[in-house]
PDB file of N, CA and C in Angstrom:
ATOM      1  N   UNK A   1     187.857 -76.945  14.191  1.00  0.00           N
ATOM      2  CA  UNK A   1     189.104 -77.437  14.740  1.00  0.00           C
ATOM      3  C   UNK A   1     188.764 -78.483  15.804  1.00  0.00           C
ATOM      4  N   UNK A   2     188.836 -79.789  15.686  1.00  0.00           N
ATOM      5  CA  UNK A   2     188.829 -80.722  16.872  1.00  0.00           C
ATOM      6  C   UNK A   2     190.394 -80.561  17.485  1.00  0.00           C
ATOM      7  N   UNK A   3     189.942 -80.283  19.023  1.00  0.00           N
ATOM      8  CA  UNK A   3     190.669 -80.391  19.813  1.00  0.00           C
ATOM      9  C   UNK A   3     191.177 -82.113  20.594  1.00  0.00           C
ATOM     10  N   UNK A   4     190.067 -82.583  20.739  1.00  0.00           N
ATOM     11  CA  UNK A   4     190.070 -84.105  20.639  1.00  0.00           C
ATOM     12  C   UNK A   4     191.939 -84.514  21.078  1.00  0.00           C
ATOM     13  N   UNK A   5     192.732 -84.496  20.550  1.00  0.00           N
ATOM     14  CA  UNK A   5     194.120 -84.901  20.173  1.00  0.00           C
ATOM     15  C   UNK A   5     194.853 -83.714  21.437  1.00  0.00           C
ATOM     16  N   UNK A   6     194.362 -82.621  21.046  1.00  0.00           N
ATOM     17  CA  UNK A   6     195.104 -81.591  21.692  1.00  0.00           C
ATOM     18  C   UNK A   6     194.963 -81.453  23.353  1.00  0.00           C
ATOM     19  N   UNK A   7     194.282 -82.541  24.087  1.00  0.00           N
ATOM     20  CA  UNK A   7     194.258 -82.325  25.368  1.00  0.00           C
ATOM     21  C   UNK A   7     195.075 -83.143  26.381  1.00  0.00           C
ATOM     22  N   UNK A   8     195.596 -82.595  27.046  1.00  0.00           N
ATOM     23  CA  UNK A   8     197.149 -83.491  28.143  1.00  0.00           C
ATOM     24  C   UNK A   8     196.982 -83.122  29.096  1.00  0.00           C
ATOM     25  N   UNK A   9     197.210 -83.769  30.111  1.00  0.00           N
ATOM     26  CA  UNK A   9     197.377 -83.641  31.386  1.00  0.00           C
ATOM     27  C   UNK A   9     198.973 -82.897  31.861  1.00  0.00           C
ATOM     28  N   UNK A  10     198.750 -82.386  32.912  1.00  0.00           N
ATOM     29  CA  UNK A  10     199.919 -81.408  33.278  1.00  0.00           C
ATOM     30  C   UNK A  10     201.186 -82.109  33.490  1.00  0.00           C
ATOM     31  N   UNK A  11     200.863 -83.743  33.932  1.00  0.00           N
ATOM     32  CA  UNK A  11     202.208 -84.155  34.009  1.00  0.00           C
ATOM     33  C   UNK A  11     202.807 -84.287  32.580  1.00  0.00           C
ATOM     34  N   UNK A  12     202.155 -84.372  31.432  1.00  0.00           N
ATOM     35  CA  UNK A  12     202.510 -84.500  30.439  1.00  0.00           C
ATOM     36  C   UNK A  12     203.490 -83.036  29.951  1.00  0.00           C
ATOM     37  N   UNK A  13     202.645 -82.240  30.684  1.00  0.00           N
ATOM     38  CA  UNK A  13     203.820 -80.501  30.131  1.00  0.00           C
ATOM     39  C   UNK A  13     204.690 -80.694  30.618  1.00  0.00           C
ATOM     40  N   UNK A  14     205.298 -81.247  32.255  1.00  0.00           N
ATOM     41  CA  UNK A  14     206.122 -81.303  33.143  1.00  0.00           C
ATOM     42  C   UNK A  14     207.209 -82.261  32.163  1.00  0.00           C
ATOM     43  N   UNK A  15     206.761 -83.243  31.640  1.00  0.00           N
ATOM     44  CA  UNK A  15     207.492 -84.264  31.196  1.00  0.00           C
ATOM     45  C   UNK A  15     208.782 -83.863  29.794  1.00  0.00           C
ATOM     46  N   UNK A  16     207.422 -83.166  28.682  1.00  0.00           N
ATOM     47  CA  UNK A  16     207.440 -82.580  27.560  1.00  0.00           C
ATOM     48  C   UNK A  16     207.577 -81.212  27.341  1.00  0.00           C
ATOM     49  N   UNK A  17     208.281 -80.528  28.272  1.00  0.00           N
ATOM     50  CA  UNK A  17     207.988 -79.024  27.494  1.00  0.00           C
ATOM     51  C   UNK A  17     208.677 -78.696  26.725  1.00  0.00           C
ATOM     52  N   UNK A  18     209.713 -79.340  26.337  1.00  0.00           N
ATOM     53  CA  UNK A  18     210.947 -78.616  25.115  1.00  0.00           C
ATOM     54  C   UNK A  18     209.887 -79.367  23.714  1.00  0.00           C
ATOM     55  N   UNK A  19     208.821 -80.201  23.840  1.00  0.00           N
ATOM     56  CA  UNK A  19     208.091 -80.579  22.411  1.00  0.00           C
ATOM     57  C   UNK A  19     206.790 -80.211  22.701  1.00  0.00           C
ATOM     58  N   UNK A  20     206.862 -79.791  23.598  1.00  0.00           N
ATOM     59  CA  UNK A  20     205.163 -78.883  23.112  1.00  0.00           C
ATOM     60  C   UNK A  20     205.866 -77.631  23.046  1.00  0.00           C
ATOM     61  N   UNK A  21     206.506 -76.789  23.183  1.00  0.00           N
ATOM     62  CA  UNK A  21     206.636 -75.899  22.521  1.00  0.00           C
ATOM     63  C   UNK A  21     207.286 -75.789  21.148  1.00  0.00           C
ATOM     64  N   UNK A  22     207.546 -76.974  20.508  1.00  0.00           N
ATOM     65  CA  UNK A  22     208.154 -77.273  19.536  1.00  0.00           C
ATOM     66  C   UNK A  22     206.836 -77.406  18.753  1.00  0.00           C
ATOM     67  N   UNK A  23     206.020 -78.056  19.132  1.00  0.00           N
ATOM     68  CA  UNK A  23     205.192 -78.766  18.131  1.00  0.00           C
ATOM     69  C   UNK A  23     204.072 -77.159  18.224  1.00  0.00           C
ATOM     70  N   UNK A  24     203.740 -76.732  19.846  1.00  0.00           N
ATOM     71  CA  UNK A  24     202.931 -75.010  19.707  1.00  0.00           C
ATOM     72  C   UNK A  24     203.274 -74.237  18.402  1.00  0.00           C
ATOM     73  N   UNK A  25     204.528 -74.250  17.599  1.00  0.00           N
ATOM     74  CA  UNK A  25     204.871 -73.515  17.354  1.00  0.00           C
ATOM     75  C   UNK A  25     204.929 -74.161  15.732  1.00  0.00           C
ATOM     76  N   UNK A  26     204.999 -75.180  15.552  1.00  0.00           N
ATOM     77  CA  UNK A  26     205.292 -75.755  14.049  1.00  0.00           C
ATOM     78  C   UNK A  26     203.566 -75.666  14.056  1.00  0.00           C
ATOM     79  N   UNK A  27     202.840 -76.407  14.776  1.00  0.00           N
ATOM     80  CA  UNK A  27     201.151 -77.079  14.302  1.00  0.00           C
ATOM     81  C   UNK A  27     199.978 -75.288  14.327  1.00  0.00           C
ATOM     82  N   UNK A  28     200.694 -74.733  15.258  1.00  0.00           N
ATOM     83  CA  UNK A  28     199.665 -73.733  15.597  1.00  0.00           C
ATOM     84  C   UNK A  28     198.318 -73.861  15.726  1.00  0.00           C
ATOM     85  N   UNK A  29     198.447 -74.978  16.675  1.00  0.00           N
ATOM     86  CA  UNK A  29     197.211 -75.680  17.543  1.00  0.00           C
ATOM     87  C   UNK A  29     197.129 -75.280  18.824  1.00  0.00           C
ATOM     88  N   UNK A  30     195.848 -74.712  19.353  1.00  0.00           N
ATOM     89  CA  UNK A  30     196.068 -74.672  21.049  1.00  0.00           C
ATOM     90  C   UNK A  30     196.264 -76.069  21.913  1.00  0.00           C
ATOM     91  N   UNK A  31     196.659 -75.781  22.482  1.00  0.00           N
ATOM     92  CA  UNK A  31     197.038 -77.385  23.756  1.00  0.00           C
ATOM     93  C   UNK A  31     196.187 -77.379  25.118  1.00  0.00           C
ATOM     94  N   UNK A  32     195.296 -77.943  25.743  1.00  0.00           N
ATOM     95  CA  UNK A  32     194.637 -78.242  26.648  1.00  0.00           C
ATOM     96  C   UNK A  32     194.704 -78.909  27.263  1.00  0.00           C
ATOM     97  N   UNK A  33     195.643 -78.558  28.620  1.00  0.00           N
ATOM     98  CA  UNK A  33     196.445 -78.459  30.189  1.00  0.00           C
ATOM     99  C   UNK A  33     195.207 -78.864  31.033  1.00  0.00           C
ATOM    100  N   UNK A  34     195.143 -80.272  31.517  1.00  0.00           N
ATOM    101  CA  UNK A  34     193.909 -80.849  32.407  1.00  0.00           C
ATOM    102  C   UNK A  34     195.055 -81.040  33.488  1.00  0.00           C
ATOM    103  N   UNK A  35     194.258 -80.549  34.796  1.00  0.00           N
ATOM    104  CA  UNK A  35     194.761 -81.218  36.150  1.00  0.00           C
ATOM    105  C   UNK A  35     193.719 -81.551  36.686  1.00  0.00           C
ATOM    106  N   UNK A  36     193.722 -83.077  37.439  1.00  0.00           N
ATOM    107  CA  UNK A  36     193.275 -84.111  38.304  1.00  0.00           C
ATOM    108  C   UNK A  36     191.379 -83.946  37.088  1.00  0.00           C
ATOM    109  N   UNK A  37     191.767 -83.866  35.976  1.00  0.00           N
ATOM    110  CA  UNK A  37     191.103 -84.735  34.871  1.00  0.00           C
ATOM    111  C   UNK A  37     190.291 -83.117  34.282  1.00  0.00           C
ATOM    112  N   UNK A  38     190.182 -81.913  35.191  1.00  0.00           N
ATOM    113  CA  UNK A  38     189.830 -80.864  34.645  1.00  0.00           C
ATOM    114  C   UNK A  38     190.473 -79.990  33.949  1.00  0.00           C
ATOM    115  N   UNK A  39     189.675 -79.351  32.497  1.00  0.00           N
ATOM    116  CA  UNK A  39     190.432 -78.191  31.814  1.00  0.00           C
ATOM    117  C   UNK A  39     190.739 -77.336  33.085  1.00  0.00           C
ATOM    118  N   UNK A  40     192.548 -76.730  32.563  1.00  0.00           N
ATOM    119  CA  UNK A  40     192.975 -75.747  33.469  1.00  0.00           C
ATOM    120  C   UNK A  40     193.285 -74.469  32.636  1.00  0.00           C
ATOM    121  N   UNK A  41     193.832 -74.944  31.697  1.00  0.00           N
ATOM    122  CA  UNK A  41     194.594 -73.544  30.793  1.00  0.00           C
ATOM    123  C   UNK A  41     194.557 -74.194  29.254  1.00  0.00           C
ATOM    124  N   UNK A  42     195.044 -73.194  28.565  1.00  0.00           N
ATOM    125  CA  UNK A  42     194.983 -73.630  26.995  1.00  0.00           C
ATOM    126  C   UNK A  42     196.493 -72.911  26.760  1.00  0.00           C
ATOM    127  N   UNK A  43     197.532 -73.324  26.105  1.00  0.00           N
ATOM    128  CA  UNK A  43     198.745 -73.382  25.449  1.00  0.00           C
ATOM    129  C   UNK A  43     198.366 -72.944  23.976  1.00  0.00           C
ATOM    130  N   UNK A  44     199.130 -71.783  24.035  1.00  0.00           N
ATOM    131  CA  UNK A  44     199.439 -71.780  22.742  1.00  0.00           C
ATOM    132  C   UNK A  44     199.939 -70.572  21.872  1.00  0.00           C
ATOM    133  N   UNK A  45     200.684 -70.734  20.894  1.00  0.00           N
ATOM    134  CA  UNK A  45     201.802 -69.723  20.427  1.00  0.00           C
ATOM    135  C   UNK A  45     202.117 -68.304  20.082  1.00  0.00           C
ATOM    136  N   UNK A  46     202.890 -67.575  20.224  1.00  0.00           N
ATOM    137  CA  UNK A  46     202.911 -66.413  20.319  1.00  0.00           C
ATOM    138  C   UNK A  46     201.738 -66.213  18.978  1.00  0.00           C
ATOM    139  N   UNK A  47     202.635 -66.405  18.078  1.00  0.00           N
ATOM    140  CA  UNK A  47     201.517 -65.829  16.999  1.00  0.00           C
ATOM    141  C   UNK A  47     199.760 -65.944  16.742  1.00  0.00           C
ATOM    142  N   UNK A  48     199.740 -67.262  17.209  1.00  0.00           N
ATOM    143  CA  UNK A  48     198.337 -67.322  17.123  1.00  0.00           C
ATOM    144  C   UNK A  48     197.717 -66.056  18.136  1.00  0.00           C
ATOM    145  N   UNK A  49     198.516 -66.192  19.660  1.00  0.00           N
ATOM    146  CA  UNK A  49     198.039 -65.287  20.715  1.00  0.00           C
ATOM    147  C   UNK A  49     197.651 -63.887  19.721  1.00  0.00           C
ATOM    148  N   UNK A  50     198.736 -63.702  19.534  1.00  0.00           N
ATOM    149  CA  UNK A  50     198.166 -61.957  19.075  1.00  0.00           C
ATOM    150  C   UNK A  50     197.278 -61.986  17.555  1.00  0.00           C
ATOM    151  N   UNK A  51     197.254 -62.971  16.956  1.00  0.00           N
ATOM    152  CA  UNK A  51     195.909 -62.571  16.053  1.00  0.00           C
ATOM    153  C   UNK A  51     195.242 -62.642  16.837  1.00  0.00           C
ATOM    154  N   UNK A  52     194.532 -63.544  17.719  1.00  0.00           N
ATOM    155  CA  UNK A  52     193.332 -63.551  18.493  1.00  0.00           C
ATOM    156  C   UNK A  52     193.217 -62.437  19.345  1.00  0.00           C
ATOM    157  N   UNK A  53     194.473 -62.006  19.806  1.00  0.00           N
ATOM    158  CA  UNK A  53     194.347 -59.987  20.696  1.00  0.00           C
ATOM    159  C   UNK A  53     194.095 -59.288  19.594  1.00  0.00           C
ATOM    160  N   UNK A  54     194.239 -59.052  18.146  1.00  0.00           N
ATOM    161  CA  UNK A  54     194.151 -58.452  17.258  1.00  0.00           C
ATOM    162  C   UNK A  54     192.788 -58.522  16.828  1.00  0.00           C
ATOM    163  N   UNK A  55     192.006 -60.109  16.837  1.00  0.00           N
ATOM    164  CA  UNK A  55     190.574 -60.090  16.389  1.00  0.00           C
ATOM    165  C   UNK A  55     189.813 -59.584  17.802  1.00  0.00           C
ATOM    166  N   UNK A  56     190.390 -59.600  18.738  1.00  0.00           N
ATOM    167  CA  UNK A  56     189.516 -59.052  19.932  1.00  0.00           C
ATOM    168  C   UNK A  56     188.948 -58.022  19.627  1.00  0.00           C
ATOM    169  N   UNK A  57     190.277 -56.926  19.848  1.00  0.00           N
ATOM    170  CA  UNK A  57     190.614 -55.494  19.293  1.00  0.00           C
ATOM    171  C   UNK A  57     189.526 -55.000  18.079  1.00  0.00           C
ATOM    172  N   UNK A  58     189.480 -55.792  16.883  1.00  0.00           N
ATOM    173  CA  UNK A  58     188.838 -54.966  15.835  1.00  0.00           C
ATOM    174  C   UNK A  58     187.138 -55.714  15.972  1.00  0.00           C
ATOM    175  N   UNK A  59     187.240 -56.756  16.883  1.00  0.00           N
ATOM    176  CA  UNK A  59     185.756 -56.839  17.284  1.00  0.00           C
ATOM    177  C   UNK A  59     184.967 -56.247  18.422  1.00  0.00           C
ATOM    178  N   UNK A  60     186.195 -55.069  19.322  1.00  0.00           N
ATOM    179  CA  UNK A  60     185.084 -54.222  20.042  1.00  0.00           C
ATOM    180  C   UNK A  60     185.099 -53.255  19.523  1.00  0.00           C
ATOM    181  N   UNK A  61     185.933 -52.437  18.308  1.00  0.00           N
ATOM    182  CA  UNK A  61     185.767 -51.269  17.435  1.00  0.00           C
ATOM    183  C   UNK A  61     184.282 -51.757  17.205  1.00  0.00           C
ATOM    184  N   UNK A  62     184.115 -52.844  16.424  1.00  0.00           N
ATOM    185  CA  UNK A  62     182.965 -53.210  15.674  1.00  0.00           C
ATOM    186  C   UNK A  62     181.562 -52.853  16.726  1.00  0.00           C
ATOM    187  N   UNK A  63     181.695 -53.368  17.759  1.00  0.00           N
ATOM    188  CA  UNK A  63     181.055 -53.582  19.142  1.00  0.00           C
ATOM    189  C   UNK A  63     180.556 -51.867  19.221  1.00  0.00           C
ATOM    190  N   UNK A  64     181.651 -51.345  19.449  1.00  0.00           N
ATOM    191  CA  UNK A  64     181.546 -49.622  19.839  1.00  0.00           C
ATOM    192  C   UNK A  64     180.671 -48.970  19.059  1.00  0.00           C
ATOM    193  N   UNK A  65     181.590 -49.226  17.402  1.00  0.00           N
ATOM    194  CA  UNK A  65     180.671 -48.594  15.988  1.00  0.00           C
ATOM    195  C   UNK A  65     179.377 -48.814  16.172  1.00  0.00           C
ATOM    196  N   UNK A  66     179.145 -50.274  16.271  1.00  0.00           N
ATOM    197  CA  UNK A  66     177.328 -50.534  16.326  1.00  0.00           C
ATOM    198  C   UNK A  66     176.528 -49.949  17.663  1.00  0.00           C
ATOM    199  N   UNK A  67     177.135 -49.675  18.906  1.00  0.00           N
ATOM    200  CA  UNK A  67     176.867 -48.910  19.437  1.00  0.00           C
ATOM    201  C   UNK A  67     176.190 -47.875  19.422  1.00  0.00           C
ATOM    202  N   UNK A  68     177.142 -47.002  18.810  1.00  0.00           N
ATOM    203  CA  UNK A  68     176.771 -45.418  18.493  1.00  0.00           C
ATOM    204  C   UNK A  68     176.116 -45.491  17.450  1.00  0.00           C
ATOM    205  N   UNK A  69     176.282 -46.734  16.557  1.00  0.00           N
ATOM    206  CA  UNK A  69     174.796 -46.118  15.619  1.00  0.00           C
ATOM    207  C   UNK A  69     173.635 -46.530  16.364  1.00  0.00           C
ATOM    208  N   UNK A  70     173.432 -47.585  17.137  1.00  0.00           N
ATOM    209  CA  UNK A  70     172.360 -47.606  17.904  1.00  0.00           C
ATOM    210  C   UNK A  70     171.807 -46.107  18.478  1.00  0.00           C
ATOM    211  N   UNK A  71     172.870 -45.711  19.191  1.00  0.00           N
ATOM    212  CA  UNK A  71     171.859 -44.713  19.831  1.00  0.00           C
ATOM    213  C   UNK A  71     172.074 -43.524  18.840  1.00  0.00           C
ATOM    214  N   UNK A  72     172.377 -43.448  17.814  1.00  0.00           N
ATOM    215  CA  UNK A  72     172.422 -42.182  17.122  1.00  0.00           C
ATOM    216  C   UNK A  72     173.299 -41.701  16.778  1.00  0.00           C
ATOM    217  N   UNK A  73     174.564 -41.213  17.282  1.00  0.00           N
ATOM    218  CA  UNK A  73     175.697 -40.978  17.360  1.00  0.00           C
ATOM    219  C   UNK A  73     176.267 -40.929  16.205  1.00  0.00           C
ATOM    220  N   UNK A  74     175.691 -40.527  15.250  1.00  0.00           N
ATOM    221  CA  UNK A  74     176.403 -40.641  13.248  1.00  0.00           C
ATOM    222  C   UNK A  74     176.510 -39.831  12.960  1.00  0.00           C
ATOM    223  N   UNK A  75     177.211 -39.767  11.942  1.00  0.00           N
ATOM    224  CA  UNK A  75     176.716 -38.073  10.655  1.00  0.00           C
ATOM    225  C   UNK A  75     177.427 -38.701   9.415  1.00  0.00           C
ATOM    226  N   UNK A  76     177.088 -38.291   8.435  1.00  0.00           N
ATOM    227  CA  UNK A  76     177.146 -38.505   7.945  1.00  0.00           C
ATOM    228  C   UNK A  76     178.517 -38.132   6.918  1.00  0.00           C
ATOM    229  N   UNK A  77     178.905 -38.842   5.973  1.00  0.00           N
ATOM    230  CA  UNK A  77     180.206 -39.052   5.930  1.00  0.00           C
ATOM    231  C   UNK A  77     181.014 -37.348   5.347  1.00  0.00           C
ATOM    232  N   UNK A  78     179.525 -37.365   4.415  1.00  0.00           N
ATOM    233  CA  UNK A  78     180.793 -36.074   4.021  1.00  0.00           C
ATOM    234  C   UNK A  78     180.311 -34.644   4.791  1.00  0.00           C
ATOM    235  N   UNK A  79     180.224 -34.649   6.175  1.00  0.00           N
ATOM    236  CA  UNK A  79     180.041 -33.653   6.731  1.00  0.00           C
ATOM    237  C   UNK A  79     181.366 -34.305   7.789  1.00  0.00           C
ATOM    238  N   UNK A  80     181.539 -34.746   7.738  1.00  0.00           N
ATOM    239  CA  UNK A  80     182.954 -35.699   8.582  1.00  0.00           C
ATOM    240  C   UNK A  80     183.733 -34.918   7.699  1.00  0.00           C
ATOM    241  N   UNK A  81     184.096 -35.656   6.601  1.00  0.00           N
ATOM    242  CA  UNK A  81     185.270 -35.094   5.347  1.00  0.00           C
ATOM    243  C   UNK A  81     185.386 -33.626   5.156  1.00  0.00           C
ATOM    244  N   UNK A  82     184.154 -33.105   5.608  1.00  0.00           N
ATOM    245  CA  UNK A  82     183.872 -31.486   5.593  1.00  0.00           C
ATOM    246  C   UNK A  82     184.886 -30.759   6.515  1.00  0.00           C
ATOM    247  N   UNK A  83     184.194 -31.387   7.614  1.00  0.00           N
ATOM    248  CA  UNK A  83     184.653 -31.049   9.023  1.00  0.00           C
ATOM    249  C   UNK A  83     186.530 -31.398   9.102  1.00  0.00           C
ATOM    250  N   UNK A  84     187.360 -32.423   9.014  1.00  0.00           N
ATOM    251  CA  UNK A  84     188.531 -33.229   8.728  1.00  0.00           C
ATOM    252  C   UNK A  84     189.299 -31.827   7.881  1.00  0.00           C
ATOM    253  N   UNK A  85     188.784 -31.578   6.549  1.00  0.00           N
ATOM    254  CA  UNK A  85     189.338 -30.939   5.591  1.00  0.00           C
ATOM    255  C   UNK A  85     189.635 -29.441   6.331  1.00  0.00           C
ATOM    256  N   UNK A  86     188.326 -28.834   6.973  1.00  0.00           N
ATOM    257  CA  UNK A  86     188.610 -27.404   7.455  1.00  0.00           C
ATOM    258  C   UNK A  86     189.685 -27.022   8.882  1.00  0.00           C
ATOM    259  N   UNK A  87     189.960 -28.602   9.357  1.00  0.00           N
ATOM    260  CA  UNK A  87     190.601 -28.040  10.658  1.00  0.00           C
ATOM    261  C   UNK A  87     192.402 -28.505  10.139  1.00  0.00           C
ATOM    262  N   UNK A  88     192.199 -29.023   8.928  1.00  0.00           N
ATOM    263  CA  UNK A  88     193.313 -29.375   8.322  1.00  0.00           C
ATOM    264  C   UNK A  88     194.467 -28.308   7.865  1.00  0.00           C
ATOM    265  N   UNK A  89     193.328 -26.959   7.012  1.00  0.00           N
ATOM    266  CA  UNK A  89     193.953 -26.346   6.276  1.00  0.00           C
ATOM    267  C   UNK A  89     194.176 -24.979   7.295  1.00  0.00           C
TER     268      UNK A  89
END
């Protein structure tokens, strides 16, 4: 994704905000908010927001899982399914 295009200065949000949130929301591009010529913040739309909270989310499951197999922490599956089934019935 070049961002290149996607970077504005804050007077530009001040100026534009009824079309950057128009365009946040049609392009589902982040937007990059410079004041006095430095990145400040990144813009951008509900939906994109929560896939990216969503890929967070299933990348520290991932994080955790590899964890515990690091230090050991396994068993194996069908003593799981074993275990699951008897506190079931």
């Amino acid at each position: 994704m070049k961002l290149t295009n996607q970077i504005k200065p804050i007077s530009y949000l001040k100026a534009h905000a009824a079309d950057v949130v128009r365009d946040l929301s049609e392009q589902r591009q982040p937007l990059i908010i410079t004041q006095n010529g430095e990145a400040k913040m990144v813009l951008q739309d509900i939906e994109s927001y929560e896939e990216t909270q969503e890929t967070l989310a299933l990348l520290k499951i991932l994080a955790l899982g590899n964890r515990q197999v690091e230090e050991g922490k396994v068993m194996p599956a069908g003593s799981v399914l074993t275990r699951l089934r008897n506190k079931t019935s």
